[in-house]
Structures are given as C-alpha cells and as structure tokens.
Protein backbone atom coordinates (compact mmCIF):
# COMPACT_ATOMS: atom_id res chain seq x y z
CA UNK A 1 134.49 11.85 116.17
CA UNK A 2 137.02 10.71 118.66
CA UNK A 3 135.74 13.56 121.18
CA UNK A 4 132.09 12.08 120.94
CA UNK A 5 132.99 8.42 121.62
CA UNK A 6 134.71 9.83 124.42
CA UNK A 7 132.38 10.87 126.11
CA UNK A 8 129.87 8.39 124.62
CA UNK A 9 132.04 5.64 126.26
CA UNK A 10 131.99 7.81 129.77
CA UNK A 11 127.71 8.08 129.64
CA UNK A 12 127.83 4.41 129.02
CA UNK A 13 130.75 3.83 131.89
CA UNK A 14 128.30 5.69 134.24
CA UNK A 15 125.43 3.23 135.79
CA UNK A 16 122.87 5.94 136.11
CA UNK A 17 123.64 7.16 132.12
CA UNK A 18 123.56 3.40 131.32
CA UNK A 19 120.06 2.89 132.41
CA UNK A 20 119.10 6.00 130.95
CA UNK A 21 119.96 5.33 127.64
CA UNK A 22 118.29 2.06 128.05
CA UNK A 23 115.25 2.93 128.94
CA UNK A 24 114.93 6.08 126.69
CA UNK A 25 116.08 4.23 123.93
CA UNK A 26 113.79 1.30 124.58
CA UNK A 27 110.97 3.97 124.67
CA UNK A 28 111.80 5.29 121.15
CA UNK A 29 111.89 1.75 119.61
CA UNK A 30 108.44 1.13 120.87
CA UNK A 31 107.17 3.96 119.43
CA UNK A 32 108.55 3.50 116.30
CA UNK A 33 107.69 0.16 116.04
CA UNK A 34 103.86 0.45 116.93
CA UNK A 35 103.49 2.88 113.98
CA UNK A 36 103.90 -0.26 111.49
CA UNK A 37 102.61 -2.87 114.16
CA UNK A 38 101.11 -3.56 117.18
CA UNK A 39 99.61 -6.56 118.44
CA UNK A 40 95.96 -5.81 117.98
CA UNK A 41 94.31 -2.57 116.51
CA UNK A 42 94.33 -0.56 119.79
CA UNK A 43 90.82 1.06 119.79
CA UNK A 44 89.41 -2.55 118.21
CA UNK A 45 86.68 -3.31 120.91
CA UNK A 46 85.94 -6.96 121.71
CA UNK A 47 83.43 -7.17 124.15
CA UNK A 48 83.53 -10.91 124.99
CA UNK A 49 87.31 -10.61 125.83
CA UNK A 50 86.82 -7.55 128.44
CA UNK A 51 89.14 -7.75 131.37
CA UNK A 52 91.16 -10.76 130.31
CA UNK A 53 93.49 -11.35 132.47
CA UNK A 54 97.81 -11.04 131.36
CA UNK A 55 98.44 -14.00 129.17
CA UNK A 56 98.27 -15.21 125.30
CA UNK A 57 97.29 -13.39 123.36
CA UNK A 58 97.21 -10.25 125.41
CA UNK A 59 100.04 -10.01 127.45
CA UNK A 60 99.41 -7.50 129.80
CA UNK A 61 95.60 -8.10 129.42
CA UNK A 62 92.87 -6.28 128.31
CA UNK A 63 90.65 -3.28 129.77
CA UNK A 64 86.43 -2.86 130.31
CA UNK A 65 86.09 -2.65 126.57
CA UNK A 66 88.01 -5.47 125.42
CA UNK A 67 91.04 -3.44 123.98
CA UNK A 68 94.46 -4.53 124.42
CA UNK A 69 96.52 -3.22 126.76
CA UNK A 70 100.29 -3.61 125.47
CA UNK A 71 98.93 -2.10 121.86
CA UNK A 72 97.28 0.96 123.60
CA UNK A 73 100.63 1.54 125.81
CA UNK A 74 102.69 1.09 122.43
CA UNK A 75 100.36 3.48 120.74
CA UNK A 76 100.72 6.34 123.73
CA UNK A 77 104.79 5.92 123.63
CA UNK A 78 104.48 7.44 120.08
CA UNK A 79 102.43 10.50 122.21
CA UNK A 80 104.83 10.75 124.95
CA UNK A 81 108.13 10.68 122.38
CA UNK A 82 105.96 13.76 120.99
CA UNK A 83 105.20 15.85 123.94
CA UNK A 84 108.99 15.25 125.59
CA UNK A 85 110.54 15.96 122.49
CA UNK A 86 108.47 18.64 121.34
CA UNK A 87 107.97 20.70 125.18
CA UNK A 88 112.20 19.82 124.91
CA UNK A 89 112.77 22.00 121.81
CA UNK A 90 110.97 25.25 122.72
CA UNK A 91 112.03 25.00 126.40
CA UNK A 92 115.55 24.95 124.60
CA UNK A 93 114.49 28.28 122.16
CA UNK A 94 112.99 30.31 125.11
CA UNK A 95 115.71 29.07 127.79
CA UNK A 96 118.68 29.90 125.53
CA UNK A 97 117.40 33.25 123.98
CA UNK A 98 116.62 34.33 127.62
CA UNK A 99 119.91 33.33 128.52
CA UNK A 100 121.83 35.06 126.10
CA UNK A 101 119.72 38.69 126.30
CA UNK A 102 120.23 38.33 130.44
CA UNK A 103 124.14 37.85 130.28
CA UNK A 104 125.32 38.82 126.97
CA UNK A 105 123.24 42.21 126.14
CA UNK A 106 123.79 45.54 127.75
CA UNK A 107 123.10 46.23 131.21
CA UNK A 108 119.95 47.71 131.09
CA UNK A 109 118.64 44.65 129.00
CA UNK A 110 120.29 42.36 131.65
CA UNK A 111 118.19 43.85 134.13
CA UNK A 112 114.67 43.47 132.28
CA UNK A 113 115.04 39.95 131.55
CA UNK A 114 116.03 38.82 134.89
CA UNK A 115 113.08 40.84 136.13
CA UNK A 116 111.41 39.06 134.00
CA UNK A 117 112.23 35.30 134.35
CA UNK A 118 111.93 36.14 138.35
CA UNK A 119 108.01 37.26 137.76
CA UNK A 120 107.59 34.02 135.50
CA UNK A 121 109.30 31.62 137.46
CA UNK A 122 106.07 32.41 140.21
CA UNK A 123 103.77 30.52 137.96
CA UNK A 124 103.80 26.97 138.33
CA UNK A 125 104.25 24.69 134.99
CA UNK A 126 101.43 22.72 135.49
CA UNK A 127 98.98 25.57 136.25
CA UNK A 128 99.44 27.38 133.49
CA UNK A 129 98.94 24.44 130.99
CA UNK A 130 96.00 23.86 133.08
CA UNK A 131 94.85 27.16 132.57
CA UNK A 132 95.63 27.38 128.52
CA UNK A 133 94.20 23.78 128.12
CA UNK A 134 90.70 25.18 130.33
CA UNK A 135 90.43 28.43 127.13
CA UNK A 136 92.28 26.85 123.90
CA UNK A 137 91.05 23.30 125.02
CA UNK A 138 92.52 19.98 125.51
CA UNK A 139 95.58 19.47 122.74
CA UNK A 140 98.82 17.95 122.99
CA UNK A 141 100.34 21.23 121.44
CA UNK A 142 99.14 23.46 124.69
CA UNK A 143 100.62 21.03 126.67
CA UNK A 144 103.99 21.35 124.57
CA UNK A 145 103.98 24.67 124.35
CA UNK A 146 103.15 25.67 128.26
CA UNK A 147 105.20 23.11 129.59
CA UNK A 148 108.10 24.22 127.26
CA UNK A 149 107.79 28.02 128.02
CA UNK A 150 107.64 26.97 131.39
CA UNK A 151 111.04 25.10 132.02
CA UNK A 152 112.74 27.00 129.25
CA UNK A 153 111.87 30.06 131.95
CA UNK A 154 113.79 27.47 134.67
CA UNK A 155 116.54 26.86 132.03
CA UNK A 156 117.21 30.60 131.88
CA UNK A 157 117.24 31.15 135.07
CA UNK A 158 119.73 28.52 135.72
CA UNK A 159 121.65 28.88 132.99
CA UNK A 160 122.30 32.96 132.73
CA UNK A 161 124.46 33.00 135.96
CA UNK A 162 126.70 30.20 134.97
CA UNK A 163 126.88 31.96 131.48
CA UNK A 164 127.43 35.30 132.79
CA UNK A 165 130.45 33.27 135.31
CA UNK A 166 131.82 31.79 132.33
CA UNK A 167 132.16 35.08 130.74
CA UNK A 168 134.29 36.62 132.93
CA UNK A 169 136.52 33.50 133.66
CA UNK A 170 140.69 33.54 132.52
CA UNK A 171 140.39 31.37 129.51
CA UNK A 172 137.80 33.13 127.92
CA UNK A 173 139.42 36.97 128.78
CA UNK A 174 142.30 35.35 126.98
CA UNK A 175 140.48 33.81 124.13
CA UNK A 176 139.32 37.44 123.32
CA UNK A 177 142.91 38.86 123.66
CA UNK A 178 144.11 36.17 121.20
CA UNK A 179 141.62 37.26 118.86
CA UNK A 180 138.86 35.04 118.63
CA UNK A 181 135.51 36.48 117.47
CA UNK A 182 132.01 36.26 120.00
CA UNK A 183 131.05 33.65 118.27
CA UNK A 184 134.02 31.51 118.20
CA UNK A 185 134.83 32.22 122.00
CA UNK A 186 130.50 30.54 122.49
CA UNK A 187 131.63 28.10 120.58
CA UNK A 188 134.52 26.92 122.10
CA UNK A 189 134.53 27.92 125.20
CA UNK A 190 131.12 29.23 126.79
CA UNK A 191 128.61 26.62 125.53
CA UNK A 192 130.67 24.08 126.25
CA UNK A 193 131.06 25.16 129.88
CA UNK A 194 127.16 25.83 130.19
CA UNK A 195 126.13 22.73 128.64
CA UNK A 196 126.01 20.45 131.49
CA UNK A 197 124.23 22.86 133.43
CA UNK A 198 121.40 23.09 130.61
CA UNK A 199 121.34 19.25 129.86
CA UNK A 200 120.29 18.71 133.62
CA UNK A 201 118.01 21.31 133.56
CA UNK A 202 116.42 20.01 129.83
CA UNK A 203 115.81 16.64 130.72
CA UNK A 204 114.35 17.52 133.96
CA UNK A 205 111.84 19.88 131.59
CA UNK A 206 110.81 16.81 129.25
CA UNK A 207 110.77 14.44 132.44
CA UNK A 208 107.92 16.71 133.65
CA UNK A 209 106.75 17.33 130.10
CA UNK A 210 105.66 13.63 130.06
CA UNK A 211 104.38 14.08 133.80
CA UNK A 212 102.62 17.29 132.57
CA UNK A 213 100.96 15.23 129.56
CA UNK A 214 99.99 12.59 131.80
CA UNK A 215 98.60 14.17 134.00
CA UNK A 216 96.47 17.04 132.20
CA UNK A 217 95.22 13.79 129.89
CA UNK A 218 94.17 12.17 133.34
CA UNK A 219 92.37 15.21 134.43
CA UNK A 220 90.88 15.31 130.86
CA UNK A 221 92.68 18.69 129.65
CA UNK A 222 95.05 17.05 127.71
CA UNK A 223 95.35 14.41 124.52
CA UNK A 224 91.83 14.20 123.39
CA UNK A 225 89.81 10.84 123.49
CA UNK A 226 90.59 9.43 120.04
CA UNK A 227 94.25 9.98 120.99
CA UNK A 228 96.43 7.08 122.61
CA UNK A 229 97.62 8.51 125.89
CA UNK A 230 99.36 6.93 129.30
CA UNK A 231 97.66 9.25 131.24
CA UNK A 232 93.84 8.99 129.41
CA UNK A 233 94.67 5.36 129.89
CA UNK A 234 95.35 5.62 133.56
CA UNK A 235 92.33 7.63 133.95
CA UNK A 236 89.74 5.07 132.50
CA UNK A 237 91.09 2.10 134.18
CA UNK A 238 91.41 3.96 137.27
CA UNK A 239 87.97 4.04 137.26
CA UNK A 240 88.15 -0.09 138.01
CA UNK A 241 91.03 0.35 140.79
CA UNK A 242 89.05 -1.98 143.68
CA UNK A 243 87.71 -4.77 140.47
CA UNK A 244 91.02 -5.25 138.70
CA UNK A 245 94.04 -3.51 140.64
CA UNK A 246 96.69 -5.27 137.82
CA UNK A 247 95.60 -3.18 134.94
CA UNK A 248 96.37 0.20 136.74
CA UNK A 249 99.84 -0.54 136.97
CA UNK A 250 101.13 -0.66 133.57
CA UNK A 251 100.32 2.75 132.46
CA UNK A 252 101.76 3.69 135.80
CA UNK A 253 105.21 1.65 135.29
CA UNK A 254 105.59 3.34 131.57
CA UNK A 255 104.86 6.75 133.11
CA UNK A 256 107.32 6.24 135.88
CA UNK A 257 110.14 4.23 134.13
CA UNK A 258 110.30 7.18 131.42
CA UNK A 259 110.61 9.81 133.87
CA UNK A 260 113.23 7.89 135.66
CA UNK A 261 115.44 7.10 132.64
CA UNK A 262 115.36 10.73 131.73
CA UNK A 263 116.60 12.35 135.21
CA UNK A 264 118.88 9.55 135.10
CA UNK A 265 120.27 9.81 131.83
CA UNK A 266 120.85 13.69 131.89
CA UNK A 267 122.53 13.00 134.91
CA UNK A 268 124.81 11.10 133.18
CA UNK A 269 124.99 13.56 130.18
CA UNK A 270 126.10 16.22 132.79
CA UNK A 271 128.59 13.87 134.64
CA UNK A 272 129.88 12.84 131.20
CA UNK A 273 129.88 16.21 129.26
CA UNK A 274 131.13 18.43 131.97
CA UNK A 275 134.82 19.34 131.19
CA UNK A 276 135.63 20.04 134.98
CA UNK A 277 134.44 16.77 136.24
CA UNK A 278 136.52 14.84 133.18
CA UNK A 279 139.78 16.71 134.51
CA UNK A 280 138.84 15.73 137.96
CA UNK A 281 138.57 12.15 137.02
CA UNK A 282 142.09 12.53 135.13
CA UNK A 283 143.46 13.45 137.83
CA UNK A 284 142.17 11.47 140.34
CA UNK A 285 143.71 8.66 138.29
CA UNK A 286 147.03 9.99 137.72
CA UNK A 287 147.10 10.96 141.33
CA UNK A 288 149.74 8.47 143.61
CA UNK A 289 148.72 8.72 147.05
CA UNK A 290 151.82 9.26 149.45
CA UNK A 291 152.88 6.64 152.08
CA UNK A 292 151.69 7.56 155.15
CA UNK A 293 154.18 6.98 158.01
C-alpha cells in the first residue's frame, strides 16, 4: 500500500500525469454518468429547435435534427471508454505473449517471432481496421480488435529488447543464484523494469484506439448509425462546416482532449513507475553541490 501511494503521490507531483488523470478521469465520470442521465434523450429529434445556438437548455447547442449536443457527446464517451479500454486489453495479451516467446523461449523461437513482429509492424494500424471493417463490416469490436493486434505488435517490439536487456542484467543473474524461481525473478525484478517501457507504449495504443474509432466512424466503417460516436458525430455536422462552424468543434475538443490526457498521463505513469528515474530523483536530492572556487 505504501509503495502505491508512492508513486501515486509522484504521478500526481508530475504536471503532465496531473492533467492526465484529470482529464481521463473526467472522461470516465461522463460516461458513467450518461448511462443513468443525460440532459435530453440523445437521438430525441425536435425539429423546431434545429441548430439552436449554445445556451439554456442546450448548452453546447443542438445539431440539423434538433438533438442535443452535450447528451450525444456524453452518450459517445461511454463508446470511446469502450474502444480504448477494450483495443488496451488485447494490445496488452498479444504485446506481452509476443514479448515473452521473443526473449524468454529458445533461440530458434526467438528468431521466428521477431521475424514475425518485423513483417507485421509493415502494416499500418489504421489500414488494416480499414480493411477488416470493408469484409466483417462496420463494428466497434473490428475496430478493437485490429487496433489492439496492431499496437500490441508495437508493444512487442518495444518491449522484447528491454526484456531480453533486463534478463541479462547483475541483479537478476544474482536473483537466480540466490534461488529465486522464473517466476519470482518476473515478478520482482523483470516486469517491474519493463513496465514503464510498456505503459508508454499502451497508452499511446488506446490514444490511437480512440483516434482509430473516430476516425473509421467518420469514414463510416466504424460504430454503426444507431450507435453514439465522436467521430459519426463529427462526420454529420461536418457536413454543415461553412452554416454553423461552432458545432464542429465539440466533438473535435472531446476527441483531442482524450488523446492528449492519455499520452500525457502514461507519460507520467512511466516517469513515476520507472525505478531508475525514482533513484535518479533520490539522488539528485541528496546530492550537495561543491563550492566552486
């Protein structure tokens, strides 16, 4: 307990990890919130109130078919939450699994999965969902599941050498000579040395998994129609850029203030998980400076 408010305290001590865990957080409560309320029914139309402008009752306004705006972007968090979390959890199965068979297997084994992540690192993220969305359809799970196999390819690829580094390091040599088994010396020492290296990495993949989302439901391969989405949104009022410029932007702020607060706050993860770093800052602290002559 007293390790995690450690570096619970440090995320929150960190201005980038601070606004992270704002904004992320802020994200979640939304979501959660607009599945027991909402300020209108988001797909109620109301004709006479189309394209009202921000104000009381509808705060950020309302779109060509009379629907609120604030209740359809509280509605789409609950999609984005979804997608980042969901694409976050199998990029975190196929990253680690590669991971472990390219740096903890036999040789030959070693060799066939960094072949491997090498040929599927060519294929760009976005053009493979585009690709699975174009044969399976538009669904929320193809975009989860491409854009997860996707960066958990990245997160392998990042995270084998640093495992494989970490393997062959003093402290874990002696770990084994004192006895521990494999999977006490992950435990205590390799995961813990790879982890900042994979946080970075994971919220990068669900920062683009809500990019991904946004933009395949823009381009129409992505959340259906009946399904609250920033990006659908952004694609139907798009269509009204020159005639009302305001109602483009909110969809647009969500999208980009939840990407930001997710680089930002697995920056601060990293900066705050990262045992090398905390000794750093230790030091630096302790550290007198001599008095120069």
């Amino acid at each position: 307990m007293t390790r995690r408010a450690s570096w619970l305290g440090r995320l929150w001590a960190l201005p980038a990890g601070r606004f992270g865990s704002i904004v992320v957080v802020a994200i979640a409560v939304i979501a959660l919130v607009s599945l027991a309320w909402t300020p209108f029914e988001p797909q109620r139309v109301d004709v006479p109130n189309r394209w009202a402008p921000p104000g009381w009752p509808n705060v950020l306004g309302t779109d060509a078919s009379g629907r609120d705006i604030l209740s359809l972007l509280m509605t789409g968090a609950q999609t984005t939450i979804v997608v980042a979390i969901g694409a976050g959890l199998v990029a975190s199965a196929v990253g680690i699994a590669l991971a472990c068979l390219g740096a903890l297997t036999a040789r030959w084994t070693r060799e066939i999965v960094a072949v491997l992540v090498d040929i599927l690192v060519a294929f760009p993220v976005l053009l493979i969902a585009m690709m699975i969305s174009a044969v399976w359809g538009g669904s929320l799970w193809v975009v989860i599941i491409a854009v997860g196999i996707g960066f958990g390819v990245n997160i392998a690829r990042v995270t084998r050498p640093e495992l494989r580094r970490t393997l062959h390091s003093d402290f874990v040599l002696a770990a084994r000579a004192s006895g521990l088994t494999p999977g006490q010396t992950a435990a205590r020492h390799l995961l813990p040395n790879v982890a900042p290296v994979f946080i970075v990495q994971l919220s990068w993949g669900m920062a683009v998994a809500v990019l991904a989302e946004a933009g395949l439901s823009y381009l129409g391969f992505g959340a259906p129609p009946t399904q609250p989405s920033w990006g659908l949104l952004l694609s139907e009022l798009q269509t009204y850029l020159t005639a009302h410029p305001l109602s483009v932007v909110w969809p647009g702020l969500a999208i980009t203030a939840t990407v930001l607060g997710l680089n930002l706050l697995g920056d601060g993860l990293r900066e705050a998980t990262d045992p090398t770093l905390s000794r750093r800052r230790s030091a630096a602290r302790t550290h007198t400076p001599g008095v120069v002559a």
